[in-house]
Protein backbone atom coordinates (compact mmCIF):
# COMPACT_ATOMS: atom_id res chain seq x y z
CA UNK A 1 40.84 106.50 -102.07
CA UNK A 2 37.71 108.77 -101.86
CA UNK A 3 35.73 105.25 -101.97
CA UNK A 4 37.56 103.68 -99.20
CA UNK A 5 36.94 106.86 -96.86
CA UNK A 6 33.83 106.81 -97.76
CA UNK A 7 32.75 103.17 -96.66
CA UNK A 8 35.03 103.83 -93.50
CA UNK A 9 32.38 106.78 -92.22
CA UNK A 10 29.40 104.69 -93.09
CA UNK A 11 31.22 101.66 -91.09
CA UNK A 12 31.74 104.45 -88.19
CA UNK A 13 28.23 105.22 -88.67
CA UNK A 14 26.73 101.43 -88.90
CA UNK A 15 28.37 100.15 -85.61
CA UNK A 16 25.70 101.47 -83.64
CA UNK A 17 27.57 102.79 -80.55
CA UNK A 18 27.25 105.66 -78.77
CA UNK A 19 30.78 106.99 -78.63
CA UNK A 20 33.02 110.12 -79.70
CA UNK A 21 35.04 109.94 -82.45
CA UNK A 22 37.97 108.16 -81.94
CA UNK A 23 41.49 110.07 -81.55
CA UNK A 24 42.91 108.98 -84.90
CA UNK A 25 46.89 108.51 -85.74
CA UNK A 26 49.60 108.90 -83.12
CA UNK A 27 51.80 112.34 -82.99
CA UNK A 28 55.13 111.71 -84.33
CA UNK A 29 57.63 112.43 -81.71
CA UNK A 30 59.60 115.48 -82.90
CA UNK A 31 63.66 115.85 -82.72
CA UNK A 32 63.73 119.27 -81.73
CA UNK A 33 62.09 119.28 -78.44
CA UNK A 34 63.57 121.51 -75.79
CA UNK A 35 64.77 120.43 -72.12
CA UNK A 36 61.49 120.86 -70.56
CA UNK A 37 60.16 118.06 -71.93
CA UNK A 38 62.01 115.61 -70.16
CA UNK A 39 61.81 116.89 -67.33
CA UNK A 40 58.62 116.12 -64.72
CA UNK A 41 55.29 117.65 -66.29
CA UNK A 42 54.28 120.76 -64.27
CA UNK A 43 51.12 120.98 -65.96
CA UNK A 44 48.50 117.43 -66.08
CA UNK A 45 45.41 119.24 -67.78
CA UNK A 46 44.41 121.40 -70.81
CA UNK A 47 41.23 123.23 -70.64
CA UNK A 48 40.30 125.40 -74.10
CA UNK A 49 37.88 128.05 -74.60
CA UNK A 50 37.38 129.37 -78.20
CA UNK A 51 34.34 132.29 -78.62
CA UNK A 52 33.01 132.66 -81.77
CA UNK A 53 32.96 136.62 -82.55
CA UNK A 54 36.27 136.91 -80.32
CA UNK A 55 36.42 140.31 -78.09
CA UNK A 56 36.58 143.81 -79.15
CA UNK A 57 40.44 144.93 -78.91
CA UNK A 58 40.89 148.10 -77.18
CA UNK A 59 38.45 147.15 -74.36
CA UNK A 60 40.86 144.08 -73.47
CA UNK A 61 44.21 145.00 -74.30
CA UNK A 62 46.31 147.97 -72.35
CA UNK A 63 48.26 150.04 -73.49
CA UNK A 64 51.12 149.01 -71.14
CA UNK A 65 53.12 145.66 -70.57
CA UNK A 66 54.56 143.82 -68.39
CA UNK A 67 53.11 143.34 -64.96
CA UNK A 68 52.14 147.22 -64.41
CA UNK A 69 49.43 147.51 -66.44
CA UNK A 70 45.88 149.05 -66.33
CA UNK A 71 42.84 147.41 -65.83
CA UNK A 72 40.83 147.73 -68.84
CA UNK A 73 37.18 147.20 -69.06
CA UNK A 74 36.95 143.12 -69.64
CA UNK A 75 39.75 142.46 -67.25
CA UNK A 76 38.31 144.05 -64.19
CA UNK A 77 37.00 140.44 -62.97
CA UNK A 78 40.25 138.64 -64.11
CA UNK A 79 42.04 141.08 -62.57
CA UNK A 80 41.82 138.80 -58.56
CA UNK A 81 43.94 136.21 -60.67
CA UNK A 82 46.52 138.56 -62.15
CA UNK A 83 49.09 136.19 -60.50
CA UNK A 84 47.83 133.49 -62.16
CA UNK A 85 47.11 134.42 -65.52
CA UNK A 86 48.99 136.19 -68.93
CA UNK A 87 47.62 138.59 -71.21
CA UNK A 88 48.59 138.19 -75.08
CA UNK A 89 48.02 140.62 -78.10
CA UNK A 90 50.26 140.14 -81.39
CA UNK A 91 49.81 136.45 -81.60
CA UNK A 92 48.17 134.61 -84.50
CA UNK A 93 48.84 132.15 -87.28
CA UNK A 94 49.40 134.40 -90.07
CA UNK A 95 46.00 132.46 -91.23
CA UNK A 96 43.25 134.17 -93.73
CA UNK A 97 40.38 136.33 -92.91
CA UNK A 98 37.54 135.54 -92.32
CA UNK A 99 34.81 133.34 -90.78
CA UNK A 100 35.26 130.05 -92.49
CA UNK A 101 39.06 130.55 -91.23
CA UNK A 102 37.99 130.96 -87.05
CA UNK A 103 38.46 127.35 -87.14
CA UNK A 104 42.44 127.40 -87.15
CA UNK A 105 42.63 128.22 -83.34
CA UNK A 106 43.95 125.22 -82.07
CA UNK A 107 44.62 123.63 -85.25
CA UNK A 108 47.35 126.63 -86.73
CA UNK A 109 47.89 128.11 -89.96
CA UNK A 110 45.82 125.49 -91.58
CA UNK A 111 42.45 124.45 -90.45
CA UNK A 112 41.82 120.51 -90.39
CA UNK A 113 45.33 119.90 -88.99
CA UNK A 114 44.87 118.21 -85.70
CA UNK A 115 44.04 120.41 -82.65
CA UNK A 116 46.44 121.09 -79.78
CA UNK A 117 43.75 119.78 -77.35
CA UNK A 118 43.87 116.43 -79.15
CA UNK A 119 47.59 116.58 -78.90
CA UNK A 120 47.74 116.86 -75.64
CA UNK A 121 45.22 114.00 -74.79
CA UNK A 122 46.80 111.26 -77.04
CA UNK A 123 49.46 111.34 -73.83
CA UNK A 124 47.77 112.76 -70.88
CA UNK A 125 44.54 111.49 -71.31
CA UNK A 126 45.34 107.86 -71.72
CA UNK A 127 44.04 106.65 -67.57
CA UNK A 128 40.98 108.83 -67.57
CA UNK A 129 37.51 107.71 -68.68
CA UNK A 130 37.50 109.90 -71.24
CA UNK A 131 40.49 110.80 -73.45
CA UNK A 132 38.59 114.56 -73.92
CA UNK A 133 35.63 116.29 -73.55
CA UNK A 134 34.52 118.78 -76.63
CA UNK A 135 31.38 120.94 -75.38
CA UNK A 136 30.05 124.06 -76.70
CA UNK A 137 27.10 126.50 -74.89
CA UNK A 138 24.45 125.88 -76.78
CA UNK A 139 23.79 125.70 -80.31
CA UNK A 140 26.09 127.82 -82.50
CA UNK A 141 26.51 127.39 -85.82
CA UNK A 142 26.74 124.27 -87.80
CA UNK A 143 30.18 125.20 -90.18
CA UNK A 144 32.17 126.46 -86.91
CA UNK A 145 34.65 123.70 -85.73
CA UNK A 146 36.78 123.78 -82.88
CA UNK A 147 38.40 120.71 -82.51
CA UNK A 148 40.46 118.24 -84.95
CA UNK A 149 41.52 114.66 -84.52
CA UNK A 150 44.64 113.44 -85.93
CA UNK A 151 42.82 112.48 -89.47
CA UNK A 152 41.58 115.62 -90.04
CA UNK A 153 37.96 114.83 -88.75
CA UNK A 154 36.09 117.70 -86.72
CA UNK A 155 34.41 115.98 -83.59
CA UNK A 156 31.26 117.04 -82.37
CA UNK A 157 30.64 118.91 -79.45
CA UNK A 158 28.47 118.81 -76.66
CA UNK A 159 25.32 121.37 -76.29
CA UNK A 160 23.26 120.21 -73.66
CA UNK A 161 24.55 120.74 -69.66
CA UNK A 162 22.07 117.43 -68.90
CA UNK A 163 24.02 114.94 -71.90
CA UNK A 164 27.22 115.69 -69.94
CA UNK A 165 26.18 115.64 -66.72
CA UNK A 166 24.61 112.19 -67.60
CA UNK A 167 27.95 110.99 -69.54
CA UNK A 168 30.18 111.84 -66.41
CA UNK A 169 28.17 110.72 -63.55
CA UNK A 170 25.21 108.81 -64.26
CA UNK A 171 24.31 105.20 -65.33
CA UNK A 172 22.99 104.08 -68.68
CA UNK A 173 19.05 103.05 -68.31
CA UNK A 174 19.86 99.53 -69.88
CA UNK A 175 23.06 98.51 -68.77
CA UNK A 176 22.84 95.42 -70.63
CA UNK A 177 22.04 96.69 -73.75
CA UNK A 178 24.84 99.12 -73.92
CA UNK A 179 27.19 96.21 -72.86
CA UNK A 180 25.34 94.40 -75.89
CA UNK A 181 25.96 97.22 -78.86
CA UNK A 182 29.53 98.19 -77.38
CA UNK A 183 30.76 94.15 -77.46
CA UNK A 184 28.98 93.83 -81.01
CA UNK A 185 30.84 96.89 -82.10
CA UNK A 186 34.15 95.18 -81.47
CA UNK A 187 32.71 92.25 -83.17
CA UNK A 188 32.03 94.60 -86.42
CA UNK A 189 35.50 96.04 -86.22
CA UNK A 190 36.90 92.81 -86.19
CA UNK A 191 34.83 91.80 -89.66
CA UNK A 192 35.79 95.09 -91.62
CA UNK A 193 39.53 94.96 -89.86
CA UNK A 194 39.58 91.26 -91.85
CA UNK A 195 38.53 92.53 -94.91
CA UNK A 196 40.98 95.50 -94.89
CA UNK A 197 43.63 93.95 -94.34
CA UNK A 198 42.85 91.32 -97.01
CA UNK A 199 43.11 94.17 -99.19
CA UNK A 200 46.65 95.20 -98.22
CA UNK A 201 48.41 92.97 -100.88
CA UNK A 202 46.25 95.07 -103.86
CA UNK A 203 46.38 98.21 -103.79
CA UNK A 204 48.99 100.69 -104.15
CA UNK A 205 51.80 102.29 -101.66
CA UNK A 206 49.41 105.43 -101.20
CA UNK A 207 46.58 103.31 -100.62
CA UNK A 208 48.37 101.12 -98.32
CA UNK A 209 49.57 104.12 -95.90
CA UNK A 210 45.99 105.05 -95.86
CA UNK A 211 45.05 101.29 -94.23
CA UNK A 212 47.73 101.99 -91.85
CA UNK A 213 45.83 105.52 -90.68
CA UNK A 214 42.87 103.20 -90.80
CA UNK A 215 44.08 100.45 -88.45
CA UNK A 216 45.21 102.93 -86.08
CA UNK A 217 41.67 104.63 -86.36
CA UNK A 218 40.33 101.22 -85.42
CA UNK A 219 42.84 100.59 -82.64
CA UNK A 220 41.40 104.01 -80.81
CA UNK A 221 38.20 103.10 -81.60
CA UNK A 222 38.66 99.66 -79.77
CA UNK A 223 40.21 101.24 -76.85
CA UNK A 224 37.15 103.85 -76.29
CA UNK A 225 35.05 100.89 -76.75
CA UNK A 226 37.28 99.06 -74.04
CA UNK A 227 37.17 101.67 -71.91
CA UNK A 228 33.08 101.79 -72.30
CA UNK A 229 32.91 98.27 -71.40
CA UNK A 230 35.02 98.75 -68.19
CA UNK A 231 33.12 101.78 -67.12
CA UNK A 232 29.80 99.90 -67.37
CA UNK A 233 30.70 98.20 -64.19
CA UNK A 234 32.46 100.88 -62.58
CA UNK A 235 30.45 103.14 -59.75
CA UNK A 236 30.74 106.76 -61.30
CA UNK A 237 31.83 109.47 -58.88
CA UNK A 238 29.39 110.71 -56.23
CA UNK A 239 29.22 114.86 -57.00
CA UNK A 240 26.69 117.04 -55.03
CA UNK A 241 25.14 118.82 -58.28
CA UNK A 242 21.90 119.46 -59.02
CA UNK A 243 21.40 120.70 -62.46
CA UNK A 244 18.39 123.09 -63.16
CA UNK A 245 15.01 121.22 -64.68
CA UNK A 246 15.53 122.31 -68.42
CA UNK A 247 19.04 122.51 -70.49
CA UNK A 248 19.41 126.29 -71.22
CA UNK A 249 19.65 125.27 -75.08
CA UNK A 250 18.01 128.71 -76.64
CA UNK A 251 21.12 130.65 -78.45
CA UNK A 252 19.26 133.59 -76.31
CA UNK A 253 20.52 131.44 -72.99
CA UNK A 254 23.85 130.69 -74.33
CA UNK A 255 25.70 132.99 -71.01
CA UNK A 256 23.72 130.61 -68.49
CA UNK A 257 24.27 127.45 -70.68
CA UNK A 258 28.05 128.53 -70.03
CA UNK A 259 28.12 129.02 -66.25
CA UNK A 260 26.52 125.53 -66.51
CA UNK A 261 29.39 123.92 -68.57
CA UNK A 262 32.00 125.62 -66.25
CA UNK A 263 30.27 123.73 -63.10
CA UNK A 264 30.53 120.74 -64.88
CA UNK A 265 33.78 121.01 -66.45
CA UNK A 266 35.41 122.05 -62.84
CA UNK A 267 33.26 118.42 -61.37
CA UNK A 268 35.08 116.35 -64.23
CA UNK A 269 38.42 117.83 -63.29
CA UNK A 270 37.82 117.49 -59.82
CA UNK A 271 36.69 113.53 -60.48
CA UNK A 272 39.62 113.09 -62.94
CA UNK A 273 36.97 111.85 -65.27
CA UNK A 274 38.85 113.66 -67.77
CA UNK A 275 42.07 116.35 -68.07
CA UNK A 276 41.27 117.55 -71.82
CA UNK A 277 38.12 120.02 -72.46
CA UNK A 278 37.36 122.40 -74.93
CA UNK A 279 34.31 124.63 -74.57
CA UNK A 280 33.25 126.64 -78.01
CA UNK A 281 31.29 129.80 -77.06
CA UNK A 282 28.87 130.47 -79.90
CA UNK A 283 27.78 133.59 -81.53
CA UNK A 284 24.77 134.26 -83.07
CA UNK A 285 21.74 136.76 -83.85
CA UNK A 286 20.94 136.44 -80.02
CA UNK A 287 19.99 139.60 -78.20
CA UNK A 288 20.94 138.76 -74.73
CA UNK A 289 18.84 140.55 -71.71
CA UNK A 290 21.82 141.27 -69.26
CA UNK A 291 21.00 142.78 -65.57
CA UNK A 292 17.14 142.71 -66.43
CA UNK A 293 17.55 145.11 -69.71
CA UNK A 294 17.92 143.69 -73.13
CA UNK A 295 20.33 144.56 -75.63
CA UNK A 296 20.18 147.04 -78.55
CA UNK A 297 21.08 144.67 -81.15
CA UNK A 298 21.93 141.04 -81.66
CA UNK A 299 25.64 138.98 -80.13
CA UNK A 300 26.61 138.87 -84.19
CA UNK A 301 25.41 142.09 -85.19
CA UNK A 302 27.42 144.17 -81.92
CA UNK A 303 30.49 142.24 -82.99
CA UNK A 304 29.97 143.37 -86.55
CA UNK A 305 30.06 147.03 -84.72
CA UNK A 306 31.89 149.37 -87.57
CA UNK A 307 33.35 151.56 -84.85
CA UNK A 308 29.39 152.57 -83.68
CA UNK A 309 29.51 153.68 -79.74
CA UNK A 310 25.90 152.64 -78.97
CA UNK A 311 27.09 148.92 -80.39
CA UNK A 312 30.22 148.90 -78.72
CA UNK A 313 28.86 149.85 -75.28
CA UNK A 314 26.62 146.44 -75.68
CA UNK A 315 29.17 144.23 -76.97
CA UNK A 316 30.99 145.18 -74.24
CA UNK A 317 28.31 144.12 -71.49
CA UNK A 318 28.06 140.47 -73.61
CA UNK A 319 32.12 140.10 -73.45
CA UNK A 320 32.08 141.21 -70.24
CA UNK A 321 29.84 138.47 -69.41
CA UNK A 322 32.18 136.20 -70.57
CA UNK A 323 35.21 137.48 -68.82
CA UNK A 324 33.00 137.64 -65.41
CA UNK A 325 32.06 133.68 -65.92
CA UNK A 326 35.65 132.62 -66.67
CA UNK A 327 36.80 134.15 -63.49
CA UNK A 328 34.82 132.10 -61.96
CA UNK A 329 35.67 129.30 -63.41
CA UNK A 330 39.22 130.11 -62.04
CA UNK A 331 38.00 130.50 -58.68
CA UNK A 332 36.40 127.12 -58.53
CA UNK A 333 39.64 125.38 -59.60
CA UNK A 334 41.41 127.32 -57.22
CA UNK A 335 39.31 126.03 -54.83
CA UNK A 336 38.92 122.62 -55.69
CA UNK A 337 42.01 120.16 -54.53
CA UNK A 338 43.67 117.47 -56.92
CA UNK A 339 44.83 113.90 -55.34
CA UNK A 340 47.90 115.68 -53.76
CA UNK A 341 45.65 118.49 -51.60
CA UNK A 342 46.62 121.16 -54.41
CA UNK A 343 44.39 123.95 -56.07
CA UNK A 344 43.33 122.41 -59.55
CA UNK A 345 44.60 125.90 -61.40
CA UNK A 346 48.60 125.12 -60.34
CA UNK A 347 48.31 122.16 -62.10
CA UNK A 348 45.53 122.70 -65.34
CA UNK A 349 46.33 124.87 -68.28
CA UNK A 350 43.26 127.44 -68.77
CA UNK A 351 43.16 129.08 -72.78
CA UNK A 352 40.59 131.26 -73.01
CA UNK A 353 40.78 132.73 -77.02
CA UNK A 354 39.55 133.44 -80.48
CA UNK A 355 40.11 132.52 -83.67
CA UNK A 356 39.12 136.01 -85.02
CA UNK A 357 40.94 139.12 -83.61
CA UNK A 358 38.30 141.65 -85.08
CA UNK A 359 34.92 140.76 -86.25
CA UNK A 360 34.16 144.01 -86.94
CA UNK A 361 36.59 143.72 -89.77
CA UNK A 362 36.45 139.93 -89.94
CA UNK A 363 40.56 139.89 -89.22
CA UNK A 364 42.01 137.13 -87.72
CA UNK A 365 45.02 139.03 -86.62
CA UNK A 366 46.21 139.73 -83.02
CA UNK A 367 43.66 136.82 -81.33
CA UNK A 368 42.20 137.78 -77.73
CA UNK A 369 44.47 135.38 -76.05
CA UNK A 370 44.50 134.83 -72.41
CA UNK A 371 46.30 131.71 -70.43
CA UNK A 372 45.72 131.11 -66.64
CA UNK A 373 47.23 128.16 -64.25
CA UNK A 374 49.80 125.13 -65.22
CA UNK A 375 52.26 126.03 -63.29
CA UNK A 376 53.66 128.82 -65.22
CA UNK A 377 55.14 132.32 -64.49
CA UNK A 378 52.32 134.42 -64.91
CA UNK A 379 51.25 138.24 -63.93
CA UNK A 380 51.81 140.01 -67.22
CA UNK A 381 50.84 141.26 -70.54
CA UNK A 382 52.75 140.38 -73.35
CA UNK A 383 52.77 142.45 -76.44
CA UNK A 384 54.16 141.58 -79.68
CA UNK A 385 54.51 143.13 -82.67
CA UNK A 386 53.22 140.80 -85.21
CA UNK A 387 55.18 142.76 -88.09
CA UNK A 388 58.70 142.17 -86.86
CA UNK A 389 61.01 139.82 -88.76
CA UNK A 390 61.28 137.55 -85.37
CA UNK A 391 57.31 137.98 -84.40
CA UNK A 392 56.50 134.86 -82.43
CA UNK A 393 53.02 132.93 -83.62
CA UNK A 394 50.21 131.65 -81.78
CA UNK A 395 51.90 128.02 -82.20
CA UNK A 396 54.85 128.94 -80.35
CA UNK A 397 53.05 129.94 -77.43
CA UNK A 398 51.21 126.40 -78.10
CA UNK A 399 54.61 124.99 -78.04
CA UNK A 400 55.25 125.78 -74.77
CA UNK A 401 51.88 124.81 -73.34
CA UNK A 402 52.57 121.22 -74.79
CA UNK A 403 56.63 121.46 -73.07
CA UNK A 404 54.62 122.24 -69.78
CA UNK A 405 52.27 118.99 -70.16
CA UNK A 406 55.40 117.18 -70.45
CA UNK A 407 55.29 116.37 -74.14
CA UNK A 408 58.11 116.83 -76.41
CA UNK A 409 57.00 118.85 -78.89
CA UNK A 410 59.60 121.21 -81.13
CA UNK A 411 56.83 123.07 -83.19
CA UNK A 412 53.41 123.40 -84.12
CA UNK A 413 52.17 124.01 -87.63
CA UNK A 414 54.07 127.31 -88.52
CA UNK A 415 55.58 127.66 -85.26
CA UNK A 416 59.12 126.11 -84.40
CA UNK A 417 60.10 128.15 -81.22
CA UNK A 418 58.16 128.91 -77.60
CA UNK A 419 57.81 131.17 -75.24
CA UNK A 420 59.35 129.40 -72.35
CA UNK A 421 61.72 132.84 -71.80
CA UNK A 422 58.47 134.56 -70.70
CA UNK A 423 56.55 131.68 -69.19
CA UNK A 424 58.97 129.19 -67.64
């Protein structure tokens, strides 16, 4: 088995195309869905932020819940959407400590399982150009993951503000050689598809279910390529954007690399280029110069802050940062239409989150989670306590988001309720 996956990725590798990993599998459709999900989808688009070192606690969360709360120092700029956006603290996945273990945010208790963005864009991403968009602001580093297809496989993100402004709206320098390697891809598929299924009749029941995963990986992979092929031809949607002369690609630029992504990412919305995007926001040994003055320490080492004032006060500024630029972000898809004349925001789910609660203490309890737009009842802070016998996860919330896309989905790794009584 280990053989045959093997020769698959080097196949992957050999075809020579310039394409995302395919969207592997299908998602099974689940029995225990609840009414919502027949109903019309109030929700078209999933947008997903995950930041590395997460935010520190008791500057985001308030001590009150419900819609009367106080503003606390990183929701001062969020605080123009109130209306439109809900505070969480309580929710996880019950998932390990640790770094290696950030990468469960979308994915649930266990990392590798496929990612609720990917989910979501096996059925609401099938008439856009692209199926999803995975970006991240700037380098970060190379073990973080964000985002799962359906076989497991992390897909790579995007660094550079340039590669997707080029992949949304621009034309490839040689059309006819990108015609050439995408229609000679399909050609190779066709070759190892033969030979695969030639071996169908000799190996064993396990081995067989894994050529089924592996047709259906080929399958996705021809319809990206199809899609490619159509595009080629296609006239790419006029935007009036003019990105700066360098990509902010420096871990030290990582805030304006951001504000760059969010421009972009609102554009591709706007064009229905796409209605899945994640953005990871990297954390490293940075020290950031915010308002003209330059930090006391570096992004990773204020995180890791062990309860020091002097640290906290500069985390603070970074996260704040972070909070000020997805506000913005907000603002431009408030003001942006959709086909039907409607702000973007009533109809596009907006996660911002973390897969680690405390990085001071490396827990990956009680995530930072915050969820704008879609169409749902919004304008308070939710507070759960995670130690109660009937403590709602992460993936129930995650449950609901997928109801208000319109798919039926009854649970999500761990998770088998929602939180439609508080959103819906």
């Amino acid at each position: 088995m280990h053989k045959f996956s093997l020769n698959r990725r080097q196949f992957l590798r050999a075809v020579g195309v310039s394409l995302a990993l395919p969207t592997l599998g299908s998602w099974p459709k689940l029995s225990a869905a609840t009414e919502i999900a027949t109903q019309a989808a109030k929700a078209k688009r999933l947008i997903c932020m995950g930041a590395n070192l997460g935010l520190h606690g008791p500057s985001l969360f308030p001590k009150e819940t419900g819609r009367d709360y106080s503003v606390t120092p990183l929701l001062k700029d969020l605080m123009r959407h109130k209306d439109q956006l809900s505070l969480f603290s309580g929710l996880d996945h019950r998932a390990p400590n640790g770094h290696k273990h950030w990468d469960n945010l979308l994915c649930g208790r266990q990392a590798g399982d496929v990612s609720l963005d990917q989910i979501a864009a096996k059925e609401i991403g099938k008439t856009t150009r692209f199926e999803s968009l995975q970006l991240s602001s700037g380098k970060g580093s190379f073990r973080q993951k964000m985002v799962f297809n359906h076989q497991g496989i992390p897909l790579p993100m995007v660094e550079r503000p340039s590669v997707v402004y080029q992949t949304l709206f621009g034309i490839p320098d040689n059309v006819e050689r990108t015609e050439y390697l995408l229609k000679s891809g399909h050609s190779s598929l066709d070759k190892v598809t033969d030979e695969a299924k030639r071996l169908q009749g000799k190996v064993s029941s396990d081995d067989r279910d894994k050529l089924d995963e592996y047709f259906s990986s080929v399958r996705d992979l021809e319809q990206r390529m199809g899609r490619q092929l159509k595009g080629l031809h296609e006239p790419r949607p006029e935007v009036n954007y003019k990105l700066p002369e360098y990509d902010p690609i420096a871990p030290t630029l990582m805030l304006e690399n951001q504000a760059l992504m969010y421009d972009l990412m609102a554009l591709a919305l706007e064009t229905d280029s796409t209605r899945v995007i994640t953005m990871f926001l990297p954390g490293l040994g940075q020290v950031f110069t915010i308002n003209g003055k330059m930090l006391s320490a570096g992004y990773h080492a204020l995180s890791h802050h062990g309860n020091n004032p002097g640290l906290i006060a500069d985390l603070i500024k970074v996260e704040g940062e972070h909070m000020r630029l997805l506000a913005e972000f907000l603002d431009q898809l408030k003001s942006k239409k959709d086909a039907e004349g409607k702000p973007l925001l009533d109809s596009t789910l907006v996660m911002w989150g973390a897969g680690m609660g405390d990085a001071s203490r490396h827990s990956n309890a009680n995530l930072p989670i915050i969820l704008a737009g879609g169409g749902l009842k919004h304008g308070n802070h939710f507070s759960f306590d995670r130690d109660a016998q009937d403590a709602p996860l992460l993936g129930d919330l995650y449950i609901t988001m997928l109801q208000q896309l319109g798919l039926e989905a009854g649970s999500f790794s761990n998770a088998s309720s929602n939180l439609n009584q508080h959103l819906i």
